[in-house]
N, C-alpha and C. Protein backbone atom coordinates (compact mmCIF):
# COMPACT_ATOMS: atom_id res chain seq x y z
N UNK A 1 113.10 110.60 59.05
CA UNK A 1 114.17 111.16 59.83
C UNK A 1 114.18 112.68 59.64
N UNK A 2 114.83 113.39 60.59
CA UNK A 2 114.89 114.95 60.71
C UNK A 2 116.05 115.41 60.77
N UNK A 3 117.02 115.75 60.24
CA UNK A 3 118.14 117.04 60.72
C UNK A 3 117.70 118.20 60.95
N UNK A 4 118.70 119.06 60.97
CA UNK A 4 118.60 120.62 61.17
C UNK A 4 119.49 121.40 59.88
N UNK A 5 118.52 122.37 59.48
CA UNK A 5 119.05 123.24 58.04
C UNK A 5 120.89 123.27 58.96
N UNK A 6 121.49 123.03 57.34
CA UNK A 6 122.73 123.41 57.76
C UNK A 6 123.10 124.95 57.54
N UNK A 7 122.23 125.80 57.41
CA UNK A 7 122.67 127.24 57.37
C UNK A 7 122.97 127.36 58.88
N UNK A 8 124.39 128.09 59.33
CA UNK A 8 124.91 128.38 60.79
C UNK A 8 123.92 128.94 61.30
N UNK A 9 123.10 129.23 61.36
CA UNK A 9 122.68 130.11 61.86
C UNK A 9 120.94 129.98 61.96
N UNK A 10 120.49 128.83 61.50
CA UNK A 10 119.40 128.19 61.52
C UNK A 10 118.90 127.18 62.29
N UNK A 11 117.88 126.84 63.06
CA UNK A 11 118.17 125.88 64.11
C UNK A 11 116.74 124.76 63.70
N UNK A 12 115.93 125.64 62.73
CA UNK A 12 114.86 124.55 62.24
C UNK A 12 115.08 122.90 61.64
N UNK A 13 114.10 122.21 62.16
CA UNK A 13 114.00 120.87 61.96
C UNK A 13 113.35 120.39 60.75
N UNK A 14 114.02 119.76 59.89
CA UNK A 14 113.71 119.42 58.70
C UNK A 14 113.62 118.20 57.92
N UNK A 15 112.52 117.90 57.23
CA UNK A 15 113.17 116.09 56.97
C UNK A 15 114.53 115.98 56.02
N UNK A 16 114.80 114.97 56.26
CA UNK A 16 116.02 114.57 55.59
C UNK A 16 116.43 114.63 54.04
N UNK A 17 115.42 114.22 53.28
CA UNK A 17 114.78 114.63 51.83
C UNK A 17 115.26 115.80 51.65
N UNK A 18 115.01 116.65 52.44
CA UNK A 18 115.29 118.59 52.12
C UNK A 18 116.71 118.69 52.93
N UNK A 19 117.37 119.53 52.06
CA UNK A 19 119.19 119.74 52.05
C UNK A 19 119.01 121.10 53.24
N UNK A 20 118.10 121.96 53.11
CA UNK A 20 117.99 122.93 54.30
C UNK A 20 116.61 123.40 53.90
N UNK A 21 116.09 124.28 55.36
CA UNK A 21 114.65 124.89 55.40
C UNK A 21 114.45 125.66 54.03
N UNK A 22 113.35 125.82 53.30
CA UNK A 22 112.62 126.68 52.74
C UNK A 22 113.07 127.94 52.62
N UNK A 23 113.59 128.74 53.80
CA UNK A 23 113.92 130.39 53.25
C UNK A 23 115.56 130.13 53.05
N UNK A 24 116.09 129.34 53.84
CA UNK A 24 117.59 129.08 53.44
C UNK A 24 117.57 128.68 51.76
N UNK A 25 116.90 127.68 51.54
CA UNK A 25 116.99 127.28 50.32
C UNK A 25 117.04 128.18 49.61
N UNK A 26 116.15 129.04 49.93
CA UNK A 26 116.33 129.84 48.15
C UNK A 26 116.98 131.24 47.95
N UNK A 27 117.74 131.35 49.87
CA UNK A 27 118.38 132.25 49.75
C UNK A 27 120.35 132.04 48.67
N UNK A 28 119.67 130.89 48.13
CA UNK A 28 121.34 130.16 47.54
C UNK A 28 121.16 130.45 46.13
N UNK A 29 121.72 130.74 45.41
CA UNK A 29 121.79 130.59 43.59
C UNK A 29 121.72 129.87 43.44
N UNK A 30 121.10 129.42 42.14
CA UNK A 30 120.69 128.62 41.49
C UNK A 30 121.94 127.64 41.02
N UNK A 31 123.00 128.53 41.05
CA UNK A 31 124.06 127.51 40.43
C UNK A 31 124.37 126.29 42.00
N UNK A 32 123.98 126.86 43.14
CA UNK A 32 124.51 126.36 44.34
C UNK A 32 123.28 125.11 44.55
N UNK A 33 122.01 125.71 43.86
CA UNK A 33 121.03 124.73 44.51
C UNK A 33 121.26 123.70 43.45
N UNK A 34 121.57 123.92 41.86
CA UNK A 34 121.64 123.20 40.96
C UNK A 34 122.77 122.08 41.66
N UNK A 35 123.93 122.19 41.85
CA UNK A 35 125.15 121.81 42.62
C UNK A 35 124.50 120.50 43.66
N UNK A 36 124.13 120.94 44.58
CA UNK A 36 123.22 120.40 45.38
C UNK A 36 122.37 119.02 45.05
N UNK A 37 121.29 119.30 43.73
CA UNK A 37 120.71 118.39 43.07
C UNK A 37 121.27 117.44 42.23
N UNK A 38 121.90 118.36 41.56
CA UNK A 38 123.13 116.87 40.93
C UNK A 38 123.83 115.94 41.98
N UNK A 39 124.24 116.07 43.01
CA UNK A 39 124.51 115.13 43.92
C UNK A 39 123.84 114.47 44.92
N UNK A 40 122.61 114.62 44.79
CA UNK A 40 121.20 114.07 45.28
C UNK A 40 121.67 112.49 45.53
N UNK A 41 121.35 111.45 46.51
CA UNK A 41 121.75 109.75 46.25
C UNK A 41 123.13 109.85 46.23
N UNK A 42 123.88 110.62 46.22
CA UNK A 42 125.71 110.65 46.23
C UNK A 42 125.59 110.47 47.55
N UNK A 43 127.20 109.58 47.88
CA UNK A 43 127.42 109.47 49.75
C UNK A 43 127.87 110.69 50.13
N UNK A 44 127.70 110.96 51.06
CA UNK A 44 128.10 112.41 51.82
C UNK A 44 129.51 112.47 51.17
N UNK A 45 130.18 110.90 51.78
CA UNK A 45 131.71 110.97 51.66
C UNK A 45 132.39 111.74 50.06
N UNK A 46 131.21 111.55 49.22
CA UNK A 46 131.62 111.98 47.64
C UNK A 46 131.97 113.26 47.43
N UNK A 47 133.16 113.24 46.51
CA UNK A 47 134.02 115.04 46.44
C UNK A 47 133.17 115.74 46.21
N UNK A 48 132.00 115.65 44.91
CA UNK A 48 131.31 115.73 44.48
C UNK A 48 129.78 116.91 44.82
N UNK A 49 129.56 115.81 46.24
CA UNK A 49 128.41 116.43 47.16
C UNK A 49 128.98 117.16 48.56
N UNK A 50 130.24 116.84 48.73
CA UNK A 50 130.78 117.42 50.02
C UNK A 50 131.51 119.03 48.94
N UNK A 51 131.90 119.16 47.75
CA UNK A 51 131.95 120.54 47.43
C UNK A 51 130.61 120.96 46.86
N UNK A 52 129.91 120.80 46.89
CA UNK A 52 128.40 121.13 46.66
C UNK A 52 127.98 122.06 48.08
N UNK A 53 127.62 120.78 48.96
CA UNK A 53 127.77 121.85 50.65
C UNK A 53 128.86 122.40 51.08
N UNK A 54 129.96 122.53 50.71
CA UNK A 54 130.58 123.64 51.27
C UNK A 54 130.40 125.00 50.15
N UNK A 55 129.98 124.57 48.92
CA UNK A 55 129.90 126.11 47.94
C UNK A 55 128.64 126.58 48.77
N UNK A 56 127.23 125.66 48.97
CA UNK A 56 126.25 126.34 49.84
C UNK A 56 126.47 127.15 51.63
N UNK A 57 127.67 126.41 52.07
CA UNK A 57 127.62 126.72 52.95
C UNK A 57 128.44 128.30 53.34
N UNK A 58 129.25 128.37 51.92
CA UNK A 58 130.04 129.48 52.04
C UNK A 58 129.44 130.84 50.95
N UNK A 59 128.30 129.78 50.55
CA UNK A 59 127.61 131.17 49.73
C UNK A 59 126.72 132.02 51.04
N UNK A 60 125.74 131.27 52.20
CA UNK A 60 125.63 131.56 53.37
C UNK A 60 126.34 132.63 54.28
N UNK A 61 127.53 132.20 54.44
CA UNK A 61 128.68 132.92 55.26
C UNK A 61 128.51 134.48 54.87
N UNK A 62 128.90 134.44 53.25
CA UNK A 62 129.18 135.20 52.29
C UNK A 62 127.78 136.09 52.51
N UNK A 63 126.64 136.13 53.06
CA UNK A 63 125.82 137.19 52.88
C UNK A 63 125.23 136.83 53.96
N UNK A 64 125.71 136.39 54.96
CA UNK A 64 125.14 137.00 56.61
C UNK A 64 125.41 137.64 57.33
């Protein structure tokens, strides 16, 4: 399966395995990507992994 990087502003197609593209990824800290990996197999629905992507999504915001 494929989504699309959730950086706003990214429109690349990615497998599902990967949380966003390659240059998004590592434009995130380490504490954000660490965040991320610990909730790896968590349901979306989990507090857990849903504040994980929003710290990535607002570390994003935060330097575009």
């Amino acid at each position: 399966m494929i989504h699309r990087c959730p950086h706003p502003k990214c429109e690349a197609k990615i497998p599902d395995h990967l949380f966003a593209c390659r240059p998004h990824w590592f434009k995130l800290s380490g504490l954000a990507r660490g965040a991320i990996w610990d909730t790896v197999g968590l349901p979306l629905s989990d507090s857990r992994r849903h504040a994980a992507i929003v710290r990535a999504l607002a570390e994003w915001r935060a330097t575009s």
